[in-house]
C-alpha atoms as a PDB file:
ATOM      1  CA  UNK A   1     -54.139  91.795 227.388  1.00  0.00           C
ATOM      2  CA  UNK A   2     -50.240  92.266 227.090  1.00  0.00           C
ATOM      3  CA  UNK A   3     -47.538  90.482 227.644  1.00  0.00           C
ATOM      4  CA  UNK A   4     -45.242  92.525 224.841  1.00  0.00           C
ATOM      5  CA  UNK A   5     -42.293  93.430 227.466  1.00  0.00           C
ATOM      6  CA  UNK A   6     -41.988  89.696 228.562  1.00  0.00           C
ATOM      7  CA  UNK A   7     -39.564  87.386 226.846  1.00  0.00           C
ATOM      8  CA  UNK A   8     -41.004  84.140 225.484  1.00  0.00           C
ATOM      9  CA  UNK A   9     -39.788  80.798 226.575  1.00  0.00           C
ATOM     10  CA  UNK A  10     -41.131  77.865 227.710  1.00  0.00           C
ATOM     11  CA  UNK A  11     -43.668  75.552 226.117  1.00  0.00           C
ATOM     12  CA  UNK A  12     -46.042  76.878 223.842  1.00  0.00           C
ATOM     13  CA  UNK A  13     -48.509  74.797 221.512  1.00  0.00           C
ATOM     14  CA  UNK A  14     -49.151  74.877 218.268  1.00  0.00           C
ATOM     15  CA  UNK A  15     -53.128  75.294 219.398  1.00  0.00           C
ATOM     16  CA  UNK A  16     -55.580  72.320 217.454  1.00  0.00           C
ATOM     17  CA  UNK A  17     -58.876  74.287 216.624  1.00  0.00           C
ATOM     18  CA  UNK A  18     -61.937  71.961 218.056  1.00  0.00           C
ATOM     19  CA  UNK A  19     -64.407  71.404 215.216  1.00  0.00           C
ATOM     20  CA  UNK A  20     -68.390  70.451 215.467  1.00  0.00           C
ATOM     21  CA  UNK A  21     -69.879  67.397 213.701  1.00  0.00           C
ATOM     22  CA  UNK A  22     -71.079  69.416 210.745  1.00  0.00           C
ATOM     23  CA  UNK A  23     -67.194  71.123 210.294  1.00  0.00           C
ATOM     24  CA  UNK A  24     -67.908  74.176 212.078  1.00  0.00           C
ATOM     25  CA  UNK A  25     -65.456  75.733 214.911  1.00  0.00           C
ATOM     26  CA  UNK A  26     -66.758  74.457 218.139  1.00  0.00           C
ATOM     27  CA  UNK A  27     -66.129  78.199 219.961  1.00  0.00           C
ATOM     28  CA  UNK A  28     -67.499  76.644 223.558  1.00  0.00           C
ATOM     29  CA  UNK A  29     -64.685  73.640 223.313  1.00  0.00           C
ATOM     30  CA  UNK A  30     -62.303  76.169 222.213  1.00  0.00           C
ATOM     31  CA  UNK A  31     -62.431  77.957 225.154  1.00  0.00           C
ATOM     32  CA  UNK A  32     -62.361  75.069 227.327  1.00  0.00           C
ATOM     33  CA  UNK A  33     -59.587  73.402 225.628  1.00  0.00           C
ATOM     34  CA  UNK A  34     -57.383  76.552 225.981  1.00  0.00           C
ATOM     35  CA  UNK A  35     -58.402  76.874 229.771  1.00  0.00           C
ATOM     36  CA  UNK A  36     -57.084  73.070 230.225  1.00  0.00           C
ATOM     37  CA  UNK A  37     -53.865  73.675 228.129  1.00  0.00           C
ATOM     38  CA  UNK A  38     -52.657  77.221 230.661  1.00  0.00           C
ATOM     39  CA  UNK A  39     -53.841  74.448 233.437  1.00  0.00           C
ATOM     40  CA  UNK A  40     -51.743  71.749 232.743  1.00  0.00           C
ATOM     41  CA  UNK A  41     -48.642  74.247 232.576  1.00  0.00           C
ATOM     42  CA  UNK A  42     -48.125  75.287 228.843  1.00  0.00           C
ATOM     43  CA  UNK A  43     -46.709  78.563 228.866  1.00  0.00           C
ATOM     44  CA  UNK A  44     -48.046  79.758 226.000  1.00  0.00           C
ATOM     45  CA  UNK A  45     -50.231  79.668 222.936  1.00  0.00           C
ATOM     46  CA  UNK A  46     -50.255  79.789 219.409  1.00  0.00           C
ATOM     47  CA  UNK A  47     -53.185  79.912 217.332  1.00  0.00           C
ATOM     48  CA  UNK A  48     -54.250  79.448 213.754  1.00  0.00           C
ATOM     49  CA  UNK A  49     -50.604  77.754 212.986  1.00  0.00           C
ATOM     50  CA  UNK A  50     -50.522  74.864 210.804  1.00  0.00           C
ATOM     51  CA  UNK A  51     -51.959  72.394 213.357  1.00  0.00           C
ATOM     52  CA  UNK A  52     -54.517  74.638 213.913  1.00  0.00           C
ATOM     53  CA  UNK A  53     -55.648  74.524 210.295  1.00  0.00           C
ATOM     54  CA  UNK A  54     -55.402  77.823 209.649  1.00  0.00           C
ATOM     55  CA  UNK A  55     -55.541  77.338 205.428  1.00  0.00           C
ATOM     56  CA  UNK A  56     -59.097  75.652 205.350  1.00  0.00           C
ATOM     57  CA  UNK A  57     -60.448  79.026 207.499  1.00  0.00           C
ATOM     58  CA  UNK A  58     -62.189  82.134 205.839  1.00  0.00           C
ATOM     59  CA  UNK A  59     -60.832  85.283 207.479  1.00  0.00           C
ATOM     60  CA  UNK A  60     -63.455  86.087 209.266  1.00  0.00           C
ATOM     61  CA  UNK A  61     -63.236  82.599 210.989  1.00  0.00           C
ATOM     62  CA  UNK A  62     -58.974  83.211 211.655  1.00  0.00           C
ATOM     63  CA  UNK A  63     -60.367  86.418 213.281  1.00  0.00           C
ATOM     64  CA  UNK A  64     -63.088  85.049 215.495  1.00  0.00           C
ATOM     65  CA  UNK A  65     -60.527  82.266 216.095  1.00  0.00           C
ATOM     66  CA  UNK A  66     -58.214  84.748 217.365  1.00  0.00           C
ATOM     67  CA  UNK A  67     -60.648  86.916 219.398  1.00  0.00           C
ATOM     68  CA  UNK A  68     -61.485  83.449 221.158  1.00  0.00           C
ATOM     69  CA  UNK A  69     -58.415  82.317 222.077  1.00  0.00           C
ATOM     70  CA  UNK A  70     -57.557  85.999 223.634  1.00  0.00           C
ATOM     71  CA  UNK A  71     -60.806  85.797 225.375  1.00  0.00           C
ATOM     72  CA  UNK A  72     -59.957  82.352 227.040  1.00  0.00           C
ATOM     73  CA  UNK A  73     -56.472  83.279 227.576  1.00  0.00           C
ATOM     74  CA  UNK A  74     -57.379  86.158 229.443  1.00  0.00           C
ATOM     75  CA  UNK A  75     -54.277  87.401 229.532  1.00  0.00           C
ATOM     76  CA  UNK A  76     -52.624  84.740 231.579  1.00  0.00           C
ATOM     77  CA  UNK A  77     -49.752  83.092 229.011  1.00  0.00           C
ATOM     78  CA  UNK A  78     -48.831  85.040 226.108  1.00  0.00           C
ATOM     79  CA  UNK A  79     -50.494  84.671 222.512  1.00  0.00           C
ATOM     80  CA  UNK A  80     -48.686  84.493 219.455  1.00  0.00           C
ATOM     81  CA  UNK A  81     -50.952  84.421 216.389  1.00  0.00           C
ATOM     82  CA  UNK A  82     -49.928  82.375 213.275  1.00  0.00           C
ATOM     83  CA  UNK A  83     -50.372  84.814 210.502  1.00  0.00           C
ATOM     84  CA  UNK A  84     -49.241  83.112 207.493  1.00  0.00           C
ATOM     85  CA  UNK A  85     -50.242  83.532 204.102  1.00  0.00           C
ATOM     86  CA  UNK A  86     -49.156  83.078 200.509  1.00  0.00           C
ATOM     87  CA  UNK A  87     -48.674  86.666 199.475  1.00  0.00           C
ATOM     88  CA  UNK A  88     -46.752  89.430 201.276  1.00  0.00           C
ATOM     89  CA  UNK A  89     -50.130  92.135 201.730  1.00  0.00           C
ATOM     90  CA  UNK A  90     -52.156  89.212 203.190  1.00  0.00           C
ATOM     91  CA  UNK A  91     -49.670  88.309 205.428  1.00  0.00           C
ATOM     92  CA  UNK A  92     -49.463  92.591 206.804  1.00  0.00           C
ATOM     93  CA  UNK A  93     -52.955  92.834 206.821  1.00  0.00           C
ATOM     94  CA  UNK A  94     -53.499  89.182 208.987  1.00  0.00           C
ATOM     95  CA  UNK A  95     -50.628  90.320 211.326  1.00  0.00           C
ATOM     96  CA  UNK A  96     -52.050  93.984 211.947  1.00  0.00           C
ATOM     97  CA  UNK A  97     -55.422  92.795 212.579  1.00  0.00           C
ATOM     98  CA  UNK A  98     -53.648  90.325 215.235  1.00  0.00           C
ATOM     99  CA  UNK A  99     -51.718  93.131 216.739  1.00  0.00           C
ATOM    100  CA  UNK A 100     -54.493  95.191 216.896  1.00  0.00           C
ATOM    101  CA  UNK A 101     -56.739  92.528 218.240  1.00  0.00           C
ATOM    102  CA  UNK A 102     -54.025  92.282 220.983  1.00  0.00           C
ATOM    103  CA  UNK A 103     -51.861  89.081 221.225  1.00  0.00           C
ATOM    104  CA  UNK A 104     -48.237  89.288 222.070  1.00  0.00           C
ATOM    105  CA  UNK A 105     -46.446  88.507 218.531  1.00  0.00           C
ATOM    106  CA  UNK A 106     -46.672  86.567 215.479  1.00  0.00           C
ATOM    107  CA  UNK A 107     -45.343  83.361 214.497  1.00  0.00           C
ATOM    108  CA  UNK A 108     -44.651  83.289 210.742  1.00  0.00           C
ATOM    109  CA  UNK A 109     -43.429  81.075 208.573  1.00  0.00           C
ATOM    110  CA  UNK A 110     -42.003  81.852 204.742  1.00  0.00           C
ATOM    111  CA  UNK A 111     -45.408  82.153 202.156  1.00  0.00           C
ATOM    112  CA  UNK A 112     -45.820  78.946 200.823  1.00  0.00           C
ATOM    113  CA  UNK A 113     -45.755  77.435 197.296  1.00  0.00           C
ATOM    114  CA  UNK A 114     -44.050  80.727 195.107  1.00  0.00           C
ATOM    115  CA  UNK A 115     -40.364  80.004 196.175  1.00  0.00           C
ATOM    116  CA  UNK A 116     -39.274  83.223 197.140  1.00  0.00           C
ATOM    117  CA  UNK A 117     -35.276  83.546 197.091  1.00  0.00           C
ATOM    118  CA  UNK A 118     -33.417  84.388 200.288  1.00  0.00           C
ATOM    119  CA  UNK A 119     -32.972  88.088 199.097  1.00  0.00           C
ATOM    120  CA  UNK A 120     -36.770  88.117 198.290  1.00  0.00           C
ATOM    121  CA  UNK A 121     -37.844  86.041 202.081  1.00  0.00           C
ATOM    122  CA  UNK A 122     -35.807  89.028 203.295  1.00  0.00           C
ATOM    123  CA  UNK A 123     -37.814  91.690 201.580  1.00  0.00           C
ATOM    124  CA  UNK A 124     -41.068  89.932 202.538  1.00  0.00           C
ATOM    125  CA  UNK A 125     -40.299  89.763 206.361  1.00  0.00           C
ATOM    126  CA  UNK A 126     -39.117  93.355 206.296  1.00  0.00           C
ATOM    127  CA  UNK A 127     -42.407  94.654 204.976  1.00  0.00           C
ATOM    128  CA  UNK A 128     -44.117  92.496 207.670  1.00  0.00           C
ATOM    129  CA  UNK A 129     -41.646  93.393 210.639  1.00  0.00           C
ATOM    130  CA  UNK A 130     -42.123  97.158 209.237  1.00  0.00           C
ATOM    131  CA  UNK A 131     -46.025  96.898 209.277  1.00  0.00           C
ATOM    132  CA  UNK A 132     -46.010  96.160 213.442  1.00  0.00           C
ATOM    133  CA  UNK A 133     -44.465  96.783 216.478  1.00  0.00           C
ATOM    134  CA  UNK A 134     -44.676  93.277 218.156  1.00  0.00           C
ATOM    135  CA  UNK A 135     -42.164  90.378 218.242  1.00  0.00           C
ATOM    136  CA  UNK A 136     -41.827  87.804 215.140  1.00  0.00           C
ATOM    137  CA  UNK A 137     -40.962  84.231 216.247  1.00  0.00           C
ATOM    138  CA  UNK A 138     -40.170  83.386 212.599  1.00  0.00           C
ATOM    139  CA  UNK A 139     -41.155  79.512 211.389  1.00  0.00           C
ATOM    140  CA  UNK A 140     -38.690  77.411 209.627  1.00  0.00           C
ATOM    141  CA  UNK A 141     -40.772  74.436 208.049  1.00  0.00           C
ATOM    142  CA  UNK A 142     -39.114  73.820 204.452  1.00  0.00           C
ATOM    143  CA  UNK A 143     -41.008  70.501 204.421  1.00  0.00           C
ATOM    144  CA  UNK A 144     -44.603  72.753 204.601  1.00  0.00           C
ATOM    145  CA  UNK A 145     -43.511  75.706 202.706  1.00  0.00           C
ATOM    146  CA  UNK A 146     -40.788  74.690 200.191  1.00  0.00           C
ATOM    147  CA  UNK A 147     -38.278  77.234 201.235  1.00  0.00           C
ATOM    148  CA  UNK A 148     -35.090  77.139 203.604  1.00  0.00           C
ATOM    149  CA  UNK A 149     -34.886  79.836 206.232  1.00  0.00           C
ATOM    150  CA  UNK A 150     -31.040  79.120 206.264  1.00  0.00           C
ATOM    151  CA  UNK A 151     -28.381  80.555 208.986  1.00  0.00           C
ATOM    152  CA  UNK A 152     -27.078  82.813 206.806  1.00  0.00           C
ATOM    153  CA  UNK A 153     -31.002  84.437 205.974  1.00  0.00           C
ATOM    154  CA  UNK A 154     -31.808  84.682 209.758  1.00  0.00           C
ATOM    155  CA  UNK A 155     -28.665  86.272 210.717  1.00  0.00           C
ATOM    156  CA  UNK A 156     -29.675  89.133 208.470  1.00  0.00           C
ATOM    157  CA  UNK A 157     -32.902  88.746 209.634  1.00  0.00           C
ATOM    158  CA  UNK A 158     -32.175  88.900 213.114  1.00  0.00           C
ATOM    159  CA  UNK A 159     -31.341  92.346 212.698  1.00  0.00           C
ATOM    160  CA  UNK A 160     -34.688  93.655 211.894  1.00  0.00           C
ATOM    161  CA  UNK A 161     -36.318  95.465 215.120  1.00  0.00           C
ATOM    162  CA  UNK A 162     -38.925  93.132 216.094  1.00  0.00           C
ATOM    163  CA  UNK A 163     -37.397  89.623 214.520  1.00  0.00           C
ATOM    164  CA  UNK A 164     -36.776  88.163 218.228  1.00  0.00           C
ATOM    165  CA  UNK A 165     -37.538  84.394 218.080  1.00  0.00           C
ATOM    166  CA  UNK A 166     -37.140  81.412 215.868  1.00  0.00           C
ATOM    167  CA  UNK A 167     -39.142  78.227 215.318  1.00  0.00           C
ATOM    168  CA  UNK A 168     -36.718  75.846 214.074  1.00  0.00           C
ATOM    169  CA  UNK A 169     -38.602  72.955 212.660  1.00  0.00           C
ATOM    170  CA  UNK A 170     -36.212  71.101 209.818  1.00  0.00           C
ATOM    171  CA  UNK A 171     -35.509  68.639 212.765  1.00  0.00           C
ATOM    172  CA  UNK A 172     -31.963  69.014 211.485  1.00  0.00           C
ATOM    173  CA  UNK A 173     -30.284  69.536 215.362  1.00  0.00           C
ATOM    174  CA  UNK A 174     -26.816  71.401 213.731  1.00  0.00           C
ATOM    175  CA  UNK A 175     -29.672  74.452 213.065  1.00  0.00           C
ATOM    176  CA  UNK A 176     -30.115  74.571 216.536  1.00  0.00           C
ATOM    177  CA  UNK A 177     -26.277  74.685 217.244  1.00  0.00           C
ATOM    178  CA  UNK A 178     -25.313  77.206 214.696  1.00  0.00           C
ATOM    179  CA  UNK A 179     -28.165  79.872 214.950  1.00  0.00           C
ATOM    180  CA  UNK A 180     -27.151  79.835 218.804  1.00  0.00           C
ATOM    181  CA  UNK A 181     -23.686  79.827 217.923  1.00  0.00           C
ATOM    182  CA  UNK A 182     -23.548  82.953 215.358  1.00  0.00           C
ATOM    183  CA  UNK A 183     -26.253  84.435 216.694  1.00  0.00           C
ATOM    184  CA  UNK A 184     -25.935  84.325 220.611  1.00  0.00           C
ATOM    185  CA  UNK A 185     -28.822  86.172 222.713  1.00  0.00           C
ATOM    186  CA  UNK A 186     -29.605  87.907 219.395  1.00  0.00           C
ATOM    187  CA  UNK A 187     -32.775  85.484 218.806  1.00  0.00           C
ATOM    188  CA  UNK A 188     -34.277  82.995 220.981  1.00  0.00           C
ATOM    189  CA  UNK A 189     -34.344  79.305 219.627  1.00  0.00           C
ATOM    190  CA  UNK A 190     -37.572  77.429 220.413  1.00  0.00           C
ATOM    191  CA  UNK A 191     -37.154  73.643 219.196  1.00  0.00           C
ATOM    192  CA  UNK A 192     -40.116  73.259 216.826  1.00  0.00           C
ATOM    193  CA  UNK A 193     -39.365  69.533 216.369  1.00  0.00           C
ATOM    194  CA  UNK A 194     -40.477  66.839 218.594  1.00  0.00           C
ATOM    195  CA  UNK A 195     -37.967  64.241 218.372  1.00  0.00           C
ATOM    196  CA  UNK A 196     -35.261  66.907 219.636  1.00  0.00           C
ATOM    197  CA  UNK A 197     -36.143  68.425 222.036  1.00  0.00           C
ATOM    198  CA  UNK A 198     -33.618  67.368 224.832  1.00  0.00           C
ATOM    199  CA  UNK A 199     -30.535  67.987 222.695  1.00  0.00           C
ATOM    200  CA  UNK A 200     -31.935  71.075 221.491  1.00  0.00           C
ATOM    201  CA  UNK A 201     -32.305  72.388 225.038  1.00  0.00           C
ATOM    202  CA  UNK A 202     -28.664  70.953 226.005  1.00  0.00           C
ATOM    203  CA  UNK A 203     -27.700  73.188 222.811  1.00  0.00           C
ATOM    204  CA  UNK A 204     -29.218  76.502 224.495  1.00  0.00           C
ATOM    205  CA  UNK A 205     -32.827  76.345 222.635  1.00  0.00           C
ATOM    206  CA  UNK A 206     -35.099  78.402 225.460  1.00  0.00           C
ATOM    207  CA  UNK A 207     -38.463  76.869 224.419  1.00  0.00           C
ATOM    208  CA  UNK A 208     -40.190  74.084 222.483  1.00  0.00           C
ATOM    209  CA  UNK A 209     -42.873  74.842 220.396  1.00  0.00           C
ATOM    210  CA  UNK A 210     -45.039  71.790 219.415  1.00  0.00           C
ATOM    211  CA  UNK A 211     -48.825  70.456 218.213  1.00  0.00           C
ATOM    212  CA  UNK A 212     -47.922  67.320 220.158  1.00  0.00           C
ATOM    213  CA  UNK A 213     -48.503  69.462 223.587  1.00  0.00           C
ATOM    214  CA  UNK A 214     -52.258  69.521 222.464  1.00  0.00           C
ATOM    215  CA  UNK A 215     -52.157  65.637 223.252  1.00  0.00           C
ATOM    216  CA  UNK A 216     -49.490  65.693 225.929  1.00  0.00           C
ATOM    217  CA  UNK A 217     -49.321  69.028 227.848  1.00  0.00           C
ATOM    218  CA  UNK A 218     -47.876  67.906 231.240  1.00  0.00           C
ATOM    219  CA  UNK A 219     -45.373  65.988 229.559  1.00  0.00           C
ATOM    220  CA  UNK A 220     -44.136  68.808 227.265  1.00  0.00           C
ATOM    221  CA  UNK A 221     -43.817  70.666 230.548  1.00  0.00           C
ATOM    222  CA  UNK A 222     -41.815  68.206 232.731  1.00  0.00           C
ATOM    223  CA  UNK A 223     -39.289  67.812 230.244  1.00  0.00           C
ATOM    224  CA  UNK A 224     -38.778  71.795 230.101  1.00  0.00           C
ATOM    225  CA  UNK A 225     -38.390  72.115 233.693  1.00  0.00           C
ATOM    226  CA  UNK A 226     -36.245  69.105 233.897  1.00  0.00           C
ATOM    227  CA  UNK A 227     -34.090  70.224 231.169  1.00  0.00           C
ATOM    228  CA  UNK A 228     -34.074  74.449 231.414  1.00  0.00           C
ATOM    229  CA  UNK A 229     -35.530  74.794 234.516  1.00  0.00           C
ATOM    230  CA  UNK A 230     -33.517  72.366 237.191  1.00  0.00           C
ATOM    231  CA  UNK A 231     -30.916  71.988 234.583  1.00  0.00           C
ATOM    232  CA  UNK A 232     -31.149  68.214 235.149  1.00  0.00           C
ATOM    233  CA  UNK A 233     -30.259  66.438 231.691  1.00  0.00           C
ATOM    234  CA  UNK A 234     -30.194  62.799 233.236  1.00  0.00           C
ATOM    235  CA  UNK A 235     -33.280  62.928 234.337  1.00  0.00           C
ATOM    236  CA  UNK A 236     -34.875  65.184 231.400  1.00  0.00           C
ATOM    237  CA  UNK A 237     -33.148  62.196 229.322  1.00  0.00           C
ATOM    238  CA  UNK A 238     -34.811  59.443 231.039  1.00  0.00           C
ATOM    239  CA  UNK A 239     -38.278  61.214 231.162  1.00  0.00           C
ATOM    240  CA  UNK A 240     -38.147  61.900 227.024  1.00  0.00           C
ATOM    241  CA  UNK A 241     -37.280  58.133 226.532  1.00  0.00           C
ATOM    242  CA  UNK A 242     -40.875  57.599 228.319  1.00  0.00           C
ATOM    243  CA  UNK A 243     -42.777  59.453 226.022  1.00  0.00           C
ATOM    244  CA  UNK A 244     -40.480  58.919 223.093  1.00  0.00           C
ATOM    245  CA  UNK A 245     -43.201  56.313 221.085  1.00  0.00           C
ATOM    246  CA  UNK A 246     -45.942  58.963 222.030  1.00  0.00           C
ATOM    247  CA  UNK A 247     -44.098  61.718 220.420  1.00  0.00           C
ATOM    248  CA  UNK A 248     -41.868  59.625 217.395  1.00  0.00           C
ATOM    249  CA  UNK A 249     -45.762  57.554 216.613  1.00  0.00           C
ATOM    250  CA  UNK A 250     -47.282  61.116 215.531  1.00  0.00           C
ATOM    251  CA  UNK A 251     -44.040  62.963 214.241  1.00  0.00           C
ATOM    252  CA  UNK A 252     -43.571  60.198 212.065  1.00  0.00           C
ATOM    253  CA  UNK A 253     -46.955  59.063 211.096  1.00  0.00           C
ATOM    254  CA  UNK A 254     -47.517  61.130 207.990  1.00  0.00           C
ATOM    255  CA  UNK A 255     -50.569  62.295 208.906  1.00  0.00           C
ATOM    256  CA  UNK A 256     -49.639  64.640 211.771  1.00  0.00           C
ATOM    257  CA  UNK A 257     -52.717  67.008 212.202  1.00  0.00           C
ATOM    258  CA  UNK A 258     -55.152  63.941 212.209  1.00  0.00           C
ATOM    259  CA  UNK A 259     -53.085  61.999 214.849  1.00  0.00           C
ATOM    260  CA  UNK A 260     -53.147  65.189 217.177  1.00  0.00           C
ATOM    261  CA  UNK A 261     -57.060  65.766 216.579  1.00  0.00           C
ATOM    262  CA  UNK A 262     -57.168  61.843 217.383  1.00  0.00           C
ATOM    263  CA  UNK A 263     -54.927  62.273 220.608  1.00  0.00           C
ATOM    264  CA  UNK A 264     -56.767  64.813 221.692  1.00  0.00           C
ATOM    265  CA  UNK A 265     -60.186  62.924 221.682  1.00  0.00           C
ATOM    266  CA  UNK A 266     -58.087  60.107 223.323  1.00  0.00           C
ATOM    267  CA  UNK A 267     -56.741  62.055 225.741  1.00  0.00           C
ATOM    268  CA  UNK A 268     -60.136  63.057 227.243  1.00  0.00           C
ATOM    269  CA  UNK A 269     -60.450  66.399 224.753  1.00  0.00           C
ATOM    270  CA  UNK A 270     -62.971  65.813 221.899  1.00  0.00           C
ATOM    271  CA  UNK A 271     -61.549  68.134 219.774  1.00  0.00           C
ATOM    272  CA  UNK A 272     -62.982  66.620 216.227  1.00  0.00           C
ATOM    273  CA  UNK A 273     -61.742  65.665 213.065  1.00  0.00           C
ATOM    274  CA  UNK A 274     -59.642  68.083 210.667  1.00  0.00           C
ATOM    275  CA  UNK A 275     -61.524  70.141 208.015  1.00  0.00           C
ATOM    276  CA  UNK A 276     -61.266  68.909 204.578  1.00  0.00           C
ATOM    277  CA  UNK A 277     -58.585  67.904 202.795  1.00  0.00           C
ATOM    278  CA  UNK A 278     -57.662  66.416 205.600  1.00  0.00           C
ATOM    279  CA  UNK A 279     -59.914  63.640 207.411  1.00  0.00           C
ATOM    280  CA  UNK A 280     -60.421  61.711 210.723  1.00  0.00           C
ATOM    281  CA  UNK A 281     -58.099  58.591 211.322  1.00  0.00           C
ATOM    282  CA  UNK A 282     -59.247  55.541 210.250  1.00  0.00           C
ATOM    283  CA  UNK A 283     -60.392  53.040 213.321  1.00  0.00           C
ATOM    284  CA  UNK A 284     -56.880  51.131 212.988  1.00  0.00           C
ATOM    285  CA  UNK A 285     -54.837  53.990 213.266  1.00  0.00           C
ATOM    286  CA  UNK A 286     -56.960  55.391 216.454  1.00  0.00           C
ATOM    287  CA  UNK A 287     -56.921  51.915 217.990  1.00  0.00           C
ATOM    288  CA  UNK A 288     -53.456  51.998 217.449  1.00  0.00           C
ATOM    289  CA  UNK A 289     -52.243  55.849 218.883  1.00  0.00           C
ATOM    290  CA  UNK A 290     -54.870  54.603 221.493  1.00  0.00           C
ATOM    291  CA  UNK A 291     -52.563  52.109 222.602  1.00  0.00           C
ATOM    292  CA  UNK A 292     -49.031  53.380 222.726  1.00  0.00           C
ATOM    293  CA  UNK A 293     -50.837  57.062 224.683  1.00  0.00           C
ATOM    294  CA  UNK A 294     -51.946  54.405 227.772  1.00  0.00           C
ATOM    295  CA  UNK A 295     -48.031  54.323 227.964  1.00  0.00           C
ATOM    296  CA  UNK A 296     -47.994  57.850 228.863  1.00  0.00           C
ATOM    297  CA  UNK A 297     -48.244  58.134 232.469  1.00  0.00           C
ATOM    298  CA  UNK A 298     -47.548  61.651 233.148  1.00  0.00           C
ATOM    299  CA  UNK A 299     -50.418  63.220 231.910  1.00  0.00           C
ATOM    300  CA  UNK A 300     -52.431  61.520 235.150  1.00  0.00           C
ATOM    301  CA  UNK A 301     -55.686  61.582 234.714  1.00  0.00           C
ATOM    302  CA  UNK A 302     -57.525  62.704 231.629  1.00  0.00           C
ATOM    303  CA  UNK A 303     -57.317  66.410 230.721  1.00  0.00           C
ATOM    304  CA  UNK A 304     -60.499  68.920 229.981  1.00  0.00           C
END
């Protein structure tokens, strides 16, 4: 499977990873899920990120993980393999075992809970760049990780050979703006909030990366081609106002990763509940996201 000489844009989801009743990786819904995800238009996929509950896996569940989602893929959208980790070898030895496995890059946010300075972030995705020969799509989440990839950090790191995308997820639009601004065609912007994404595409973002598309694929998709694809902003405006409550009710909920397990189950896609720490909604809050997703009239009829 390759995709490594095609540029990434589009829509690409931050991939949920279907659990069993007793907590174990449901490989058989995995595979279907994925199939119904490239079906309903998502351009790509992104494993083992944070929606995907990467942190409560062993390794040799990330890996089997991985080989499963290339398997269902099959080579049709690219694969971009979250390959995060707290210390600087783990994160080289998850991404080389990704790359050799053979997705299309890596999506990789800062390592989480030390507080590396800018000068050390640098140092840390250098090694990692150094250690493949794939794209990067780095990850800016301070709000998960506790550190800022700031302009002035990814303009330096924009100049390391394989550093060719961004995930800008501070929901802080001006990002969007000045990355694009001082940084031109140097690295591709994908919008990796999902309150934003009209403005962001207005602003020259060329994809959206979000967990949300697990719930709402089609509608993910018809506001890309409305906005990037027809270049039709009225109308991309007007269809993002119809999903708005979807995508503002599980943004803003506080407990994201549940909500999008929830939605999924909803949404025709039992997907089950998060590992531990995290836990299934409680009956109010599903009867509630049940609700305001009947509003949602793109997706048509139920997906899987």
């Amino acid at each position: 499977m390759s995709s490594k000489k095609k540029d990434f844009r589009g829509v690409y989801v931050a991939s949920v990873t279907p659990m069993d009743k007793n907590g174990g990786i449901d490989f058989d819904m995995l595979a279907k899920f994925i199939d119904g995800q490239i079906k309903s238009g998502i351009h790509g996929i992104i494993p083992l990120g944070s929606t995907g509950e990467f942190y409560a896996m062993t390794p040799q569940e990330r890996e089997d993980v991985l080989k499963a989602v290339i398997e269902a893929v099959s080579g049709r959208v690219p694969v971009l393999a979250g390959t995060n980790a707290s210390s600087t070898a783990d994160v080289i030895a998850y991404s080389k075992q990704a790359e050799q496995l053979g997705v299309d890059g890596l999506l990789i946010a800062a390592p989480y809970y030390s507080l590396p300075t800018h000068d050390e972030l640098f140092k840390h995705f250098k090694a990692v760049n150094n250690a493949v020969g794939i794209p990067i799509m780095l990850y800016n989440y301070p709000g998960r990780t506790g550190v800022d990839l700031v302009p002035d950090l990814v303009e330096r790191l924009a100049d390391l050979d394989n550093v060719k995308y961004i995930k800008e997820s501070t929901g802080d639009i001006t990002r969007i703006s000045e990355i694009i601004k001082r940084m031109g065609d140097r690295i591709g912007v994908f919008c990796g909030a999902d309150l934003i994404p009209v403005e962001s595409f207005v602003l020259g973002a060329i994809g959206w990366v979000g967990g949300i598309a697990n719930v709402l694929p089609k509608s993910h998709v018809k506001l890309y081609e409305l906005a990037v694809v027809k270049g039709d902003i009225p109308a991309a405006r007007k269809f993002f106002y119809e999903i708005f409550y979807a995508l503002q009710a599980i943004e803003t909920s506080g407990i994201y990763t549940q909500y999008v397990k929830a939605g999924c189950e909803i949404m025709g896609n039992p997907v089950g509940p998060p590992r531990m720490p995290l836990g299934p909604v409680s009956k109010k809050d599903y009867k509630k996201l049940e609700e305001i997703l009947k509003t949602v009239k793109s997706e048509g009829a139920k997906n899987g």
